[in-house]
Structures are given as C-alpha cells and as structure tokens.
C-alpha atoms as a PDB file:
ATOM      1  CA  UNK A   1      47.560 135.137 -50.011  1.00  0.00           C
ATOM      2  CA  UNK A   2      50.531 133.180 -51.376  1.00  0.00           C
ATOM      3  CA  UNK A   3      50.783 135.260 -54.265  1.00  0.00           C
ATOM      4  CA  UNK A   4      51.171 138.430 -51.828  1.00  0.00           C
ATOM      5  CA  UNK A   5      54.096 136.526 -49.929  1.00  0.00           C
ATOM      6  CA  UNK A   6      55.854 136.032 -53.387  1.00  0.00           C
ATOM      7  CA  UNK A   7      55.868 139.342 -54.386  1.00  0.00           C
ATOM      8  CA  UNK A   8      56.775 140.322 -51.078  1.00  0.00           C
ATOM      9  CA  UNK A   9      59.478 138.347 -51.254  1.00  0.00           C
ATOM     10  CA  UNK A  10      60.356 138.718 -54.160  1.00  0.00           C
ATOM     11  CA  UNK A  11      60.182 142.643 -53.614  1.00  0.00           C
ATOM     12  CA  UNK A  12      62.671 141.945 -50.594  1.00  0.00           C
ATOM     13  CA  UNK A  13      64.965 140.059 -52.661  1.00  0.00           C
ATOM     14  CA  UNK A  14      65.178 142.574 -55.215  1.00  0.00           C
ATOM     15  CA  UNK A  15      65.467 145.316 -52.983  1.00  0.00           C
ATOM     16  CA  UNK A  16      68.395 143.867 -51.406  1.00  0.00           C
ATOM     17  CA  UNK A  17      69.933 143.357 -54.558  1.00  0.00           C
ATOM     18  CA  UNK A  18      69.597 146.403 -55.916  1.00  0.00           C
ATOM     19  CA  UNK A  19      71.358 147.972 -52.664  1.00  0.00           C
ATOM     20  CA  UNK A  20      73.928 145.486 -53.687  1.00  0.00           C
ATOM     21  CA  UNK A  21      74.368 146.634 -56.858  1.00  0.00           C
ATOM     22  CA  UNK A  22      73.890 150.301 -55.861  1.00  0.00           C
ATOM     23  CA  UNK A  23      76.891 150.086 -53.377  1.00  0.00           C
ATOM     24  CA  UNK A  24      79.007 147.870 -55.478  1.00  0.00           C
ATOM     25  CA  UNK A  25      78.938 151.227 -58.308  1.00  0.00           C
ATOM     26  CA  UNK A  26      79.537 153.770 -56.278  1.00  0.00           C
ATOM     27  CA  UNK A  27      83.290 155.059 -57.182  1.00  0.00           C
ATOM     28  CA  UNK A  28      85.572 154.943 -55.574  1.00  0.00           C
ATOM     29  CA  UNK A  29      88.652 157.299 -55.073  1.00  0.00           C
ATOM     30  CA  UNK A  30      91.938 156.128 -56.748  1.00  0.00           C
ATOM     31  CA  UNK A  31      94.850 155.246 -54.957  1.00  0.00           C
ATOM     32  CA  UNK A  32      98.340 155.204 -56.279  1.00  0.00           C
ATOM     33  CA  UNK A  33     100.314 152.285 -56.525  1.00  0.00           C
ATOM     34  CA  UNK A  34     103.925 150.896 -55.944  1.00  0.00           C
ATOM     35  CA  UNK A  35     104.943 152.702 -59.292  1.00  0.00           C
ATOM     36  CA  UNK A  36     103.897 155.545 -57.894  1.00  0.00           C
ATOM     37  CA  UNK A  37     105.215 154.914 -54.994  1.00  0.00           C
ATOM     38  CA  UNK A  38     108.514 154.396 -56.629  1.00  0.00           C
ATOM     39  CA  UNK A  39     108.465 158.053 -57.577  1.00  0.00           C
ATOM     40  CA  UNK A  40     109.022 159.533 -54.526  1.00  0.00           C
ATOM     41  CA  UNK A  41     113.012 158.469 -54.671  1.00  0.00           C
ATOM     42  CA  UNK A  42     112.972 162.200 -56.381  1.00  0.00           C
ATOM     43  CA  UNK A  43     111.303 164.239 -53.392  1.00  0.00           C
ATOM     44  CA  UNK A  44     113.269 166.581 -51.650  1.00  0.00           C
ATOM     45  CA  UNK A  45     115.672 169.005 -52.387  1.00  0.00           C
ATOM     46  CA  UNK A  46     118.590 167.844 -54.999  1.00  0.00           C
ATOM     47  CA  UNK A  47     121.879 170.225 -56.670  1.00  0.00           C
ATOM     48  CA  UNK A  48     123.414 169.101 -59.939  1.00  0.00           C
ATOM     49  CA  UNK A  49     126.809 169.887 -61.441  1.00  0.00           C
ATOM     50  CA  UNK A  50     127.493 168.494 -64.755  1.00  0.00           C
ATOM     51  CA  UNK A  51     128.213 169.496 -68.270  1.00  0.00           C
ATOM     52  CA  UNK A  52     126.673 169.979 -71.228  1.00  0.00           C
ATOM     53  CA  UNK A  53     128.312 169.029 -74.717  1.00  0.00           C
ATOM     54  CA  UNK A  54     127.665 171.086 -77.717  1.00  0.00           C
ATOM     55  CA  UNK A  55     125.429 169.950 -79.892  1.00  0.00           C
ATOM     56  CA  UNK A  56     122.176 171.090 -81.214  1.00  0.00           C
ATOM     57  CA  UNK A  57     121.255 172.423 -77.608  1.00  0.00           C
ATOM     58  CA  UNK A  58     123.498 174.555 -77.519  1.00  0.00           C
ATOM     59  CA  UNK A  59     128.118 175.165 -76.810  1.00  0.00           C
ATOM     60  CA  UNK A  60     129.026 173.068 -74.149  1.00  0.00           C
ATOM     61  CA  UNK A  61     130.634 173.394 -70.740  1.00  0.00           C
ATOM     62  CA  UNK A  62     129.789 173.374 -67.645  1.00  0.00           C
ATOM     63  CA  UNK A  63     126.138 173.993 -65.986  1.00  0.00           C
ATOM     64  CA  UNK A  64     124.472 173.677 -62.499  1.00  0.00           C
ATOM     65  CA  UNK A  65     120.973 173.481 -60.929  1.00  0.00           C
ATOM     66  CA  UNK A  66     119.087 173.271 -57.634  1.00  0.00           C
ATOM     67  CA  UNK A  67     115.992 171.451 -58.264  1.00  0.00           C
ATOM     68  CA  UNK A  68     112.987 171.179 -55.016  1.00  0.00           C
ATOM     69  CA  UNK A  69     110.605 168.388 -56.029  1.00  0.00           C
ATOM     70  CA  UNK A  70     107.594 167.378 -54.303  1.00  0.00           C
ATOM     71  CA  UNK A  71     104.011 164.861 -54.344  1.00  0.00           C
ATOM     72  CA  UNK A  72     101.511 167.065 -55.809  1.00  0.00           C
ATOM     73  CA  UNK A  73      97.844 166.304 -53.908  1.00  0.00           C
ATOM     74  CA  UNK A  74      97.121 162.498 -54.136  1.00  0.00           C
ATOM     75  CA  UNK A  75     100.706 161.271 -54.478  1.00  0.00           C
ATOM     76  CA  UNK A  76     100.475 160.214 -58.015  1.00  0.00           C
ATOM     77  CA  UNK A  77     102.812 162.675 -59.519  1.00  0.00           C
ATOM     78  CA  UNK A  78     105.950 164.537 -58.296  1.00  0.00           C
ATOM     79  CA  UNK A  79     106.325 168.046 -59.312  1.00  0.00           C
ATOM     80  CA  UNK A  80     110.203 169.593 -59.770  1.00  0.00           C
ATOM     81  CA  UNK A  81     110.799 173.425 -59.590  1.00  0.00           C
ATOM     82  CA  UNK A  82     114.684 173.676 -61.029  1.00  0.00           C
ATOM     83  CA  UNK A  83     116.789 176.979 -61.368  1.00  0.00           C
ATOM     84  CA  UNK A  84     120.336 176.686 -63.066  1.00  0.00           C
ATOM     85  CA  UNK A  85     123.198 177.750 -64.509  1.00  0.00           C
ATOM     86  CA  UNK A  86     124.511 176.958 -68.339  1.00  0.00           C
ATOM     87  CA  UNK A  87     126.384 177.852 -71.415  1.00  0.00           C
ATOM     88  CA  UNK A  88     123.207 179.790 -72.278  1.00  0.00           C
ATOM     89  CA  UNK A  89     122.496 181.651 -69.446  1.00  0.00           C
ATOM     90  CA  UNK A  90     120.621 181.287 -66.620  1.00  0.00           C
ATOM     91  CA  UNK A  91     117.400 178.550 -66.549  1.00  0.00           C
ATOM     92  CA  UNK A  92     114.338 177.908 -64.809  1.00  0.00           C
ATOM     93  CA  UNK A  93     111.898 175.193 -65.673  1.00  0.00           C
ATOM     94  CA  UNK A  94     109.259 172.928 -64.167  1.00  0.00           C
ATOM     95  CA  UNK A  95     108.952 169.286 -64.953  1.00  0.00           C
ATOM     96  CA  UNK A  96     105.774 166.859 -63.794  1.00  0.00           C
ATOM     97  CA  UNK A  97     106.813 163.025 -63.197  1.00  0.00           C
ATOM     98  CA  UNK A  98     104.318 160.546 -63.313  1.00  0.00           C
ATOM     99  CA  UNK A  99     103.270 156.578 -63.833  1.00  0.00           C
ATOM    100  CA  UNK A 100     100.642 155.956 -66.718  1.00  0.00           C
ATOM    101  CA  UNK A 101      98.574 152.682 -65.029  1.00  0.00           C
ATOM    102  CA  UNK A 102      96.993 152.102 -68.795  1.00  0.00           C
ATOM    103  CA  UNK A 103     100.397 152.074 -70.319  1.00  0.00           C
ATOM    104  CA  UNK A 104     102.390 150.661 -67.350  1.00  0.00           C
ATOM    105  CA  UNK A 105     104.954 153.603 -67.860  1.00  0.00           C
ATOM    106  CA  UNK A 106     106.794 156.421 -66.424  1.00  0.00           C
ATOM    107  CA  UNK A 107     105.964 159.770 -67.720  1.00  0.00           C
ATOM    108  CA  UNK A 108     107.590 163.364 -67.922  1.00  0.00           C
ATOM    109  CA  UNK A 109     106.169 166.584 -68.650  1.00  0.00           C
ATOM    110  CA  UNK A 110     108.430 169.969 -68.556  1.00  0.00           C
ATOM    111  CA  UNK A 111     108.522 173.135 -69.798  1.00  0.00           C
ATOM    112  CA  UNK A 112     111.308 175.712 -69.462  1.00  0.00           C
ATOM    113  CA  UNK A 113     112.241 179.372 -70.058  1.00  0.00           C
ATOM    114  CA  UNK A 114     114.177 178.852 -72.984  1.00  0.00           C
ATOM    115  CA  UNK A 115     110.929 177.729 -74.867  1.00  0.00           C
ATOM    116  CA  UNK A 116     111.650 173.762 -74.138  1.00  0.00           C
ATOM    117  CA  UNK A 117     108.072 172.042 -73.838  1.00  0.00           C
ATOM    118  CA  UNK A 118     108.441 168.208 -73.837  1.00  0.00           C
ATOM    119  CA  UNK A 119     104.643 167.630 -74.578  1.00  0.00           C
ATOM    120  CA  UNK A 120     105.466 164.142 -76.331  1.00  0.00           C
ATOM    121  CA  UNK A 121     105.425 162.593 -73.091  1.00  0.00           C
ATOM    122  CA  UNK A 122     109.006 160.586 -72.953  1.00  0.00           C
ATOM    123  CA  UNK A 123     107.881 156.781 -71.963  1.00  0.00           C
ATOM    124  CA  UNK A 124     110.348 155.624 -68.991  1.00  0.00           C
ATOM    125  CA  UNK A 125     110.476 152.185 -67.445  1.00  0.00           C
ATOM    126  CA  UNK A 126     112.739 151.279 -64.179  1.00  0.00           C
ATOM    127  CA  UNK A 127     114.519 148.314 -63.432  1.00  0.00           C
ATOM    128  CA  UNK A 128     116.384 148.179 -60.397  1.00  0.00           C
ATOM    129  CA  UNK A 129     118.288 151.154 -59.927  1.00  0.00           C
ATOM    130  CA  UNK A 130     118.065 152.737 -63.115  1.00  0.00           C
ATOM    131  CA  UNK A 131     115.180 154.849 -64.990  1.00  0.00           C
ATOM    132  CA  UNK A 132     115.410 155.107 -68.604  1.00  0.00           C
ATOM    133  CA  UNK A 133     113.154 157.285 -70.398  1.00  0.00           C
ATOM    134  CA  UNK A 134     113.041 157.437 -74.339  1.00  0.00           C
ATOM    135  CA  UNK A 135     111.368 159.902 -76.393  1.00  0.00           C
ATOM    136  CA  UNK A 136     110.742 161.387 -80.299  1.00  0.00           C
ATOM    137  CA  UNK A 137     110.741 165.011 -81.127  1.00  0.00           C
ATOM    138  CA  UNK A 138     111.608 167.965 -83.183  1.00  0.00           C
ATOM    139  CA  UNK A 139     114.094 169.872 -83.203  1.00  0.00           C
ATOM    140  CA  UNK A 140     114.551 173.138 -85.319  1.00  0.00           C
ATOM    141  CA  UNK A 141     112.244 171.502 -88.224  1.00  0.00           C
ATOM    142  CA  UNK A 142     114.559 167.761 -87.770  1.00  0.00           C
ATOM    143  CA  UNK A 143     113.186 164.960 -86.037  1.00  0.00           C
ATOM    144  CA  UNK A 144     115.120 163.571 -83.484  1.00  0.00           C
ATOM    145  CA  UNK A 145     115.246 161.039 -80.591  1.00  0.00           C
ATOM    146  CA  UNK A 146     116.447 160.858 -77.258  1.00  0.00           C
ATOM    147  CA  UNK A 147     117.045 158.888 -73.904  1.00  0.00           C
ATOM    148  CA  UNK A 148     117.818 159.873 -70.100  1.00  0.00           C
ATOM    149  CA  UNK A 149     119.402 157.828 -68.417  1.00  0.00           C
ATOM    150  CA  UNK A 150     119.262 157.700 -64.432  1.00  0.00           C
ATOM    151  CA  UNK A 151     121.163 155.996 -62.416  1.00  0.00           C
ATOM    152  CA  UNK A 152     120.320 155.643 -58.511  1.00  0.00           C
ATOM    153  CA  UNK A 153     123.980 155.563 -56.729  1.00  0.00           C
ATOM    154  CA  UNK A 154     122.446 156.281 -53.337  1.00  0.00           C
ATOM    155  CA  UNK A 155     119.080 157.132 -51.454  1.00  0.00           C
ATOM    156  CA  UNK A 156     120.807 160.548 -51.580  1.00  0.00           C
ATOM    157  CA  UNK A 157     122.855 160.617 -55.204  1.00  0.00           C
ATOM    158  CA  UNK A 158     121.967 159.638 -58.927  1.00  0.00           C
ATOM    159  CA  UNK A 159     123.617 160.145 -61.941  1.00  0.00           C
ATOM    160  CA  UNK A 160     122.090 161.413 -65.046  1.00  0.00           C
ATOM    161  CA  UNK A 161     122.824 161.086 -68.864  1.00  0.00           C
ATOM    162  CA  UNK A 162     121.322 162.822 -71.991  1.00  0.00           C
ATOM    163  CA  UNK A 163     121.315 161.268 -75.194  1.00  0.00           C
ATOM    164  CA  UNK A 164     120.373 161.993 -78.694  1.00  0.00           C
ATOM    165  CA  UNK A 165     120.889 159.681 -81.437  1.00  0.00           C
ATOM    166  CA  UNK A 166     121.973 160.922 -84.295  1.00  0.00           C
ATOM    167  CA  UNK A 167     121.613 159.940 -88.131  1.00  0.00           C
ATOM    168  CA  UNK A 168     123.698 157.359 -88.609  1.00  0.00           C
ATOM    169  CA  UNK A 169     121.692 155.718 -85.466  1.00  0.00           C
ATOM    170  CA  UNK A 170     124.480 155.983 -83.195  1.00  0.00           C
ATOM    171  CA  UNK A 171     123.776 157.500 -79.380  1.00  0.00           C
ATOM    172  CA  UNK A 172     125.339 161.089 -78.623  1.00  0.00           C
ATOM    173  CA  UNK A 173     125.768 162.302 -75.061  1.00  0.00           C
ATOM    174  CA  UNK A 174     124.139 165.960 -74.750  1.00  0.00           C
ATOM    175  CA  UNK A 175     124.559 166.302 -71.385  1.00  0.00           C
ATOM    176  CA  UNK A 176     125.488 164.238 -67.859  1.00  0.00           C
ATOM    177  CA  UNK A 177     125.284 165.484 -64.429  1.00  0.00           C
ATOM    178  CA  UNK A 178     125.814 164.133 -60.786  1.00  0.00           C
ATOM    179  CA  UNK A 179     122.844 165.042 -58.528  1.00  0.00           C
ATOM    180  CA  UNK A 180     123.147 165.149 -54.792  1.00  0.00           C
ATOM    181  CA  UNK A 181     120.179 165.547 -52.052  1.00  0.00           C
ATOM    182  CA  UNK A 182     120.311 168.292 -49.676  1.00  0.00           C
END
C-alpha cells in the first residue's frame, strides 16, 4: 500500500509540474518597448521645405513634401506615406521605421517612385534629441556611404540633414530640410 501512495504522489507531483512547465512555454505575444516607443515622435502629419544640392542625386534647388506617418498594428513600426516636390519632378515614396531588439538599433526601410529602394537597412541610434542613421550602398555601379541626421527642435519641428561622404572621406550635404507637424 505504501508503494501505491508513492506513485500517487509522485504522479501528483509530476503532474503539477508538468502544468508548470506547460504554462511557463506557452508564448507569449510581444510587446514593444521604450525604443519603440520612442518612435512615435514621427506620427502625425509633418510638411518639409528644404533643398537639395546637386550631387549624384540629382541638380539642386529647392524641394517640398507632405509626409502622414502612422503605428502600423502592434506599435512596433511607424509607416510614412510622403508626396513631394523636387528638381526632378514630382515624388512619392513610402518608408517603414523601426527598432531591431537583437541589434539594439533603429531601422529604415523605403522605397520610392524614382526607383530608390534602401533595402540595406540604414542602422540609426538616438541620443537625446537627435537620430542619426548611417548606411552603405551603391550608387550607379560606386559604392557609397551616407548619414541622416535628425534633429528634434520641438514636439512639433525637426530638422533633417543628408550626407554622403565622398572619396577623400570627407562628409557632403545632399540635402537638408525643416519639417513642421500639422
């Protein structure tokens, strides 16, 4: 009779356990974090005026854009619709900002209608008020680099800056705007 109470018990203790360890695997949904958080300083509607210099983008002068981000289900990435106005002609594109929790980075995806697909990912960190993403490329057949630079002014205003850095290593500005929320 012992033995039966043993196994009993030991059936009960196993049993429990196994519920344990049952509940303790089930997944569970993931939930975004500060950084992603941190993103939604870019929701809402925003205008940009600024100016483009020439360069291997393009002629400079001046160019303009309405851009209406916004959380895409789950609120760990912010989605931007933008239609503008440049040297080139008129531009539509779509760009996909996100935090990378394995690589503790910012992320940006875009495409636009002049062919422009940024697939490489640009890596972006923020400190304070100020994003800076960096990023390696080509560029008819050349490789190049580059770097954005944002620049919070306001809850409502930010600055941005386009660099590429050319051979001789220094950084040239392709393009700076002011960007103001509606």
């Amino acid at each position: 009779m012992t033995g039966m109470f043993t196994v009993l018990a030991a059936s009960v203790v196993i049993s429990a356990a196994g519920a344990q360890f049952g509940a303790a695997q089930e997944p569970q949904a993931p939930k975004p974090g500060p950084e992603h958080a941190r993103l939604g300083y870019f929701v809402g509607n925003w205008t940009a005026e600024g100016e483009m210099k020439p360069g291997p983008m393009g002629p400079g002068g001046k160019m303009t854009a309405s851009d209406t981000c916004e959380w895409f289900e789950g609120r760990f990435s912010v989605i931007c619709r933008s239609e503008g106005k440049t040297p080139m002609g008129p531009t539509k594109s779509i760009g996909i900002l996100g935090y990378s929790a394995e690589e503790k980075v910012y992320t940006y995806y875009g495409v636009d209608n002049s062919g422009m697909t940024m697939a490489s990912v640009p890596r972006g960190t923020v400190r304070g008020d100020t994003w800076t993403y960096t990023d390696a490329g080509m560029m008819g057949g050349e490789k190049f680099k580059s770097r954005v630079t944002i620049k919070e002014l306001s809850p409502t205003a930010y600055t941005f800056r386009m660099e590429m850095q050319g051979p001789d290593g220094k950084w040239m500005p392709m393009m700076e705007s002011k960007n103001a929320k509606k």
